[in-house]
N, C-alpha and C. Protein backbone atom coordinates (compact mmCIF):
# COMPACT_ATOMS: atom_id res chain seq x y z
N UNK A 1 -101.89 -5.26 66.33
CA UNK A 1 -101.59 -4.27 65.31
C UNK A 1 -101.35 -4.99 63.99
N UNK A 2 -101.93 -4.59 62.93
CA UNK A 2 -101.50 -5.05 61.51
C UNK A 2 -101.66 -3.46 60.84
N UNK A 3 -101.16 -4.31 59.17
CA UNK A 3 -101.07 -3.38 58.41
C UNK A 3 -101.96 -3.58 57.70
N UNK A 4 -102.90 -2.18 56.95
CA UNK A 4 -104.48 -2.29 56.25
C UNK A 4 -103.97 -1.61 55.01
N UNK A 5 -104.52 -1.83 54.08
CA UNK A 5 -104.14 -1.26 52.39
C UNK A 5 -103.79 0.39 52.49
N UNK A 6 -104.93 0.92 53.54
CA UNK A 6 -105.17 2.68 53.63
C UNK A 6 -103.55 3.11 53.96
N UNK A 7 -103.06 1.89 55.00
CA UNK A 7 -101.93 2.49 55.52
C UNK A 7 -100.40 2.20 54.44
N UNK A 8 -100.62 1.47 53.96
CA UNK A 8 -99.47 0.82 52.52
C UNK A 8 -100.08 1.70 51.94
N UNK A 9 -101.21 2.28 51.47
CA UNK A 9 -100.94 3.71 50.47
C UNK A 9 -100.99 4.96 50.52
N UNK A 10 -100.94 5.29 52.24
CA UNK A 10 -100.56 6.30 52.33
C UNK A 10 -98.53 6.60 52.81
N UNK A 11 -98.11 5.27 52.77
CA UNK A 11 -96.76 4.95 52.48
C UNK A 11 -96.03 4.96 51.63
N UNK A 12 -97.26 4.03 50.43
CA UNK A 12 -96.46 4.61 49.12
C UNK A 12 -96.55 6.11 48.37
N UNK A 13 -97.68 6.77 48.88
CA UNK A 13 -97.49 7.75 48.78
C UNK A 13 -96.44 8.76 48.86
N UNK A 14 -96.19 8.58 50.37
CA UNK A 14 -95.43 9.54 51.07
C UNK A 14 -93.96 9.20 50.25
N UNK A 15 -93.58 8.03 50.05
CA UNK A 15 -92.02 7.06 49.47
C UNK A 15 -92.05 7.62 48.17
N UNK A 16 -93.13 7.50 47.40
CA UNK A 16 -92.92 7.60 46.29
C UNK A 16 -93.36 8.82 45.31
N UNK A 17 -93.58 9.57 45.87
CA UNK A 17 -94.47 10.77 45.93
C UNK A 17 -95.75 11.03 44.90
N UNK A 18 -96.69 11.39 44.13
CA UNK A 18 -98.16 11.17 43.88
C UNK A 18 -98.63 11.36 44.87
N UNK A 19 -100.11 11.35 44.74
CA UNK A 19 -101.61 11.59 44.92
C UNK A 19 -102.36 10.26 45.22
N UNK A 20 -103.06 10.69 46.52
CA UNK A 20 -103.45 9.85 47.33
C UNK A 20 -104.84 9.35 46.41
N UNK A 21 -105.51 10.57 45.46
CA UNK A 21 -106.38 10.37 45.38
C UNK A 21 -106.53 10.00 43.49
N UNK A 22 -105.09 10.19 43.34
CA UNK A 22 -104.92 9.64 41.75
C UNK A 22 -105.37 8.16 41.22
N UNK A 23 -106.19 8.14 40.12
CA UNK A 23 -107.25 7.47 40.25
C UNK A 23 -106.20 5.85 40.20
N UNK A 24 -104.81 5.91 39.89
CA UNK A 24 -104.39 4.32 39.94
C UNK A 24 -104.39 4.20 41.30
N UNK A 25 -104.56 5.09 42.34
CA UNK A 25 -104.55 4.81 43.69
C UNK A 25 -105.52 4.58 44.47
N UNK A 26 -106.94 4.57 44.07
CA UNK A 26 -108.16 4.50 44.22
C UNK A 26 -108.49 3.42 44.44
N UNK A 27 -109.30 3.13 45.22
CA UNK A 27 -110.50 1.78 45.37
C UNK A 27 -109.59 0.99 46.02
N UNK A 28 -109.65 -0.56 45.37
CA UNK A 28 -109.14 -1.76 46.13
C UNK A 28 -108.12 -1.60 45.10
N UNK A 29 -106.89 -1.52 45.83
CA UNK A 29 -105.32 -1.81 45.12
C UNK A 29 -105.00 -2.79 45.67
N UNK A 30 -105.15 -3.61 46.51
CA UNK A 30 -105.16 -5.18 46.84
C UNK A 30 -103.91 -5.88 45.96
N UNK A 31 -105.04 -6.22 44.41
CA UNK A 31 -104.05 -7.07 43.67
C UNK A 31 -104.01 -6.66 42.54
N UNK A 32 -103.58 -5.36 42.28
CA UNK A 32 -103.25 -4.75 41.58
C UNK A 32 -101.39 -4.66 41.50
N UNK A 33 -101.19 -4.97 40.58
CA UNK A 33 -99.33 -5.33 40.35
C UNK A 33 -98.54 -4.05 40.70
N UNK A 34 -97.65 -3.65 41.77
CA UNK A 34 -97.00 -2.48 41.59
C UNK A 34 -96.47 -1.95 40.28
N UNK A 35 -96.03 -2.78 39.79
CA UNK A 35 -95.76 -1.84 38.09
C UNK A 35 -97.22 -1.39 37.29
N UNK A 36 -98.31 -2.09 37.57
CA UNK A 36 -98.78 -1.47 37.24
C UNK A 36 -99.23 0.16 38.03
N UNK A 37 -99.18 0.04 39.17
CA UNK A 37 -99.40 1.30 40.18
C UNK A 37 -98.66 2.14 39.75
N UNK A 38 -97.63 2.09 39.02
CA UNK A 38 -96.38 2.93 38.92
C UNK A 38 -95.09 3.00 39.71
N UNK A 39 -95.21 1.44 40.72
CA UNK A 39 -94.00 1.67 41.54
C UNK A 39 -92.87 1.03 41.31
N UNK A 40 -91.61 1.30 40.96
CA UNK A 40 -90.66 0.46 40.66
C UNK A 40 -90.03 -0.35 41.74
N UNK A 41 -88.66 -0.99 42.19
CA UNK A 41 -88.31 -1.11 42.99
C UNK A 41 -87.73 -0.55 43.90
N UNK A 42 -87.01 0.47 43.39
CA UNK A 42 -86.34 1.71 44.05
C UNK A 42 -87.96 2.48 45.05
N UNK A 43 -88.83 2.36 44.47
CA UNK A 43 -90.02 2.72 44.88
C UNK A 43 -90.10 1.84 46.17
N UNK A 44 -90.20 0.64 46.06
CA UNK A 44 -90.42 -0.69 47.28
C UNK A 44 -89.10 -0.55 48.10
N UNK A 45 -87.86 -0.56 48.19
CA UNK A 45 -87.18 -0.14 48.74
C UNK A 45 -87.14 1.22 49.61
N UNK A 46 -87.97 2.03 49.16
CA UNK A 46 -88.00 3.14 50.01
C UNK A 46 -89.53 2.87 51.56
N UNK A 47 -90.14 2.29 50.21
CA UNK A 47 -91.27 1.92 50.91
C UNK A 47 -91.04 0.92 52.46
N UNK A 48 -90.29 -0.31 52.03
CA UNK A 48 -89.78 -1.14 52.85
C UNK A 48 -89.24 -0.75 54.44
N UNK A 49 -88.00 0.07 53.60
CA UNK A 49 -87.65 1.27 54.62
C UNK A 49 -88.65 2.18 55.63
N UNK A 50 -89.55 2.52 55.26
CA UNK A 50 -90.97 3.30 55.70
C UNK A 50 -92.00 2.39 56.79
N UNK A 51 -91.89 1.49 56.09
CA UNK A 51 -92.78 0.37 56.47
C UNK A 51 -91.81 -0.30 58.07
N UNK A 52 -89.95 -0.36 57.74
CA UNK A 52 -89.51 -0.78 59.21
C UNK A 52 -89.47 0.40 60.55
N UNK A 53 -89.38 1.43 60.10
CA UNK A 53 -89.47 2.56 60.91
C UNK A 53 -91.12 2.67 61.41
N UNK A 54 -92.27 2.23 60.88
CA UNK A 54 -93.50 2.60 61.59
C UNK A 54 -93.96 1.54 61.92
N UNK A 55 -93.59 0.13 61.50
CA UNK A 55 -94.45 -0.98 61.96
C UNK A 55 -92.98 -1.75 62.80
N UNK A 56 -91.62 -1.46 62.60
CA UNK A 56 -90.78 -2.21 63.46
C UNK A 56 -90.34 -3.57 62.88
N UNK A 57 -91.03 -3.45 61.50
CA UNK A 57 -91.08 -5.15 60.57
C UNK A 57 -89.75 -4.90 59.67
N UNK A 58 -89.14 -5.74 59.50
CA UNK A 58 -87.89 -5.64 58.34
C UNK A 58 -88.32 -6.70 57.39
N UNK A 59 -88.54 -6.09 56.11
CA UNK A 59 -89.24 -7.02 55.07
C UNK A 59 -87.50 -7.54 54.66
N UNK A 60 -87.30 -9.01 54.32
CA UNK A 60 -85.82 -9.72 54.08
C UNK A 60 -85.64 -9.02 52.41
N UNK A 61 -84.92 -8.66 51.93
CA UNK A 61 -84.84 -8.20 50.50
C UNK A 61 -85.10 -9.26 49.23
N UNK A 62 -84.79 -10.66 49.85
CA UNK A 62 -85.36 -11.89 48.73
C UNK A 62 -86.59 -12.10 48.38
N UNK A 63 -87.65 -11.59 49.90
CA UNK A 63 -88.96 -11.41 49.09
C UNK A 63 -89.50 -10.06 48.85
N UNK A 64 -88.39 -9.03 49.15
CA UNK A 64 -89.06 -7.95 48.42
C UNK A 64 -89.40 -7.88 47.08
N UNK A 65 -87.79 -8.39 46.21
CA UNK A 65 -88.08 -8.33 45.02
C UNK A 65 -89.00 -9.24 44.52
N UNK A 66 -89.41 -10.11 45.04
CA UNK A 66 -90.24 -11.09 45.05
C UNK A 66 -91.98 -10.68 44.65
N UNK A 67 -92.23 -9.59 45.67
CA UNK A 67 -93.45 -9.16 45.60
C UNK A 67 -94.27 -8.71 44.62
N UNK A 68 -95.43 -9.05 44.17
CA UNK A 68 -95.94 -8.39 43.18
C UNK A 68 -97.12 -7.35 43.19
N UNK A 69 -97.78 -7.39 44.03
CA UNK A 69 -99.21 -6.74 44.53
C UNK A 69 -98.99 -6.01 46.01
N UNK A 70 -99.73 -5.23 46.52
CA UNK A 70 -99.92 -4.69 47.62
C UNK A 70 -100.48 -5.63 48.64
N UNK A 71 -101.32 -7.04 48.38
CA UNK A 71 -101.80 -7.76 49.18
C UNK A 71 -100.78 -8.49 49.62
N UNK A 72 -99.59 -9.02 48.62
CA UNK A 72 -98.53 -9.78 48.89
C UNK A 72 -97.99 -9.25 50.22
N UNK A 73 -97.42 -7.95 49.48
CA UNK A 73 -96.71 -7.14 50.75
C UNK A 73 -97.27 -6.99 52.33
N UNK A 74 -98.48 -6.90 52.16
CA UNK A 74 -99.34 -6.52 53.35
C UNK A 74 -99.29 -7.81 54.40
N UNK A 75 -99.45 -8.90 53.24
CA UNK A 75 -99.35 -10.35 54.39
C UNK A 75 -97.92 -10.37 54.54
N UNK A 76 -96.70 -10.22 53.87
CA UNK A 76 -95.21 -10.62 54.71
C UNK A 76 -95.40 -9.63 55.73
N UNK A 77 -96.08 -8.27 55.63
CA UNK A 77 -95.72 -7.20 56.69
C UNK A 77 -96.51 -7.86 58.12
N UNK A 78 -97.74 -8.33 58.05
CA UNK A 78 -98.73 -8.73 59.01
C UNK A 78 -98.54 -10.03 59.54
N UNK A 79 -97.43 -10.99 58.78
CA UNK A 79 -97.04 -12.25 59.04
C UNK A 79 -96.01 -12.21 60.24
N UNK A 80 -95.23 -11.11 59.89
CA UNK A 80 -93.98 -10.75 60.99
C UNK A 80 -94.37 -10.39 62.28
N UNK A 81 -95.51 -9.42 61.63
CA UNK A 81 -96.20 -8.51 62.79
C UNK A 81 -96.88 -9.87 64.14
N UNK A 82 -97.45 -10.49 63.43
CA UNK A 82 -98.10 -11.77 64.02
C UNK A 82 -97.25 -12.71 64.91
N UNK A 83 -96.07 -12.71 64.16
CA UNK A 83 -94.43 -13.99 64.88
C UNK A 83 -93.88 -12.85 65.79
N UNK A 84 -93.93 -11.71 65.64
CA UNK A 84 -93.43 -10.90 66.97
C UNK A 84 -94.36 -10.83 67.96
N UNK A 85 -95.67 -11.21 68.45
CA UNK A 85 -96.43 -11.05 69.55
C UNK A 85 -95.70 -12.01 70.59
């Protein structure tokens, strides 16, 4: 099991509320900067939260704030996912 971009934005979706299909949400959001997406931290914090309830991963809060892109996030989420097999 890992985590794929479709599923981090239909997370941040749901966390942060917007449109799945709003065009900053479109295409490859990869490495695209959450501030620029529109997400703050209070945004990633909810997200985080979202993200331990469906994948079972607890992102540590030193590299949350840490994070800058959706790819970042996706590898600490898939890195954990990987050390728990």
């Amino acid at each position: 099991m890992s985590m794929t971009i479709d599923e981090l934005r239909r997370i941040l979706v749901e966390c942060a509320g917007g449109d799945e299909t709003a065009p900053e949400l479109a295409g490859d959001i990869s490495e695209v900067g959450f501030e620029e997406l529109g997400y703050d931290s209070l945004a990633l914090i909810e997200t985080a939260s979202r993200i331990e309830r469906d994948f079972g991963v607890k992102i540590p809060e030193d590299r949350l704030v840490e994070v800058k892109t959706p790819a970042e996030l996706i590898g600490i989420v898939n890195g954990q996912l990987a050390g728990a097999l």
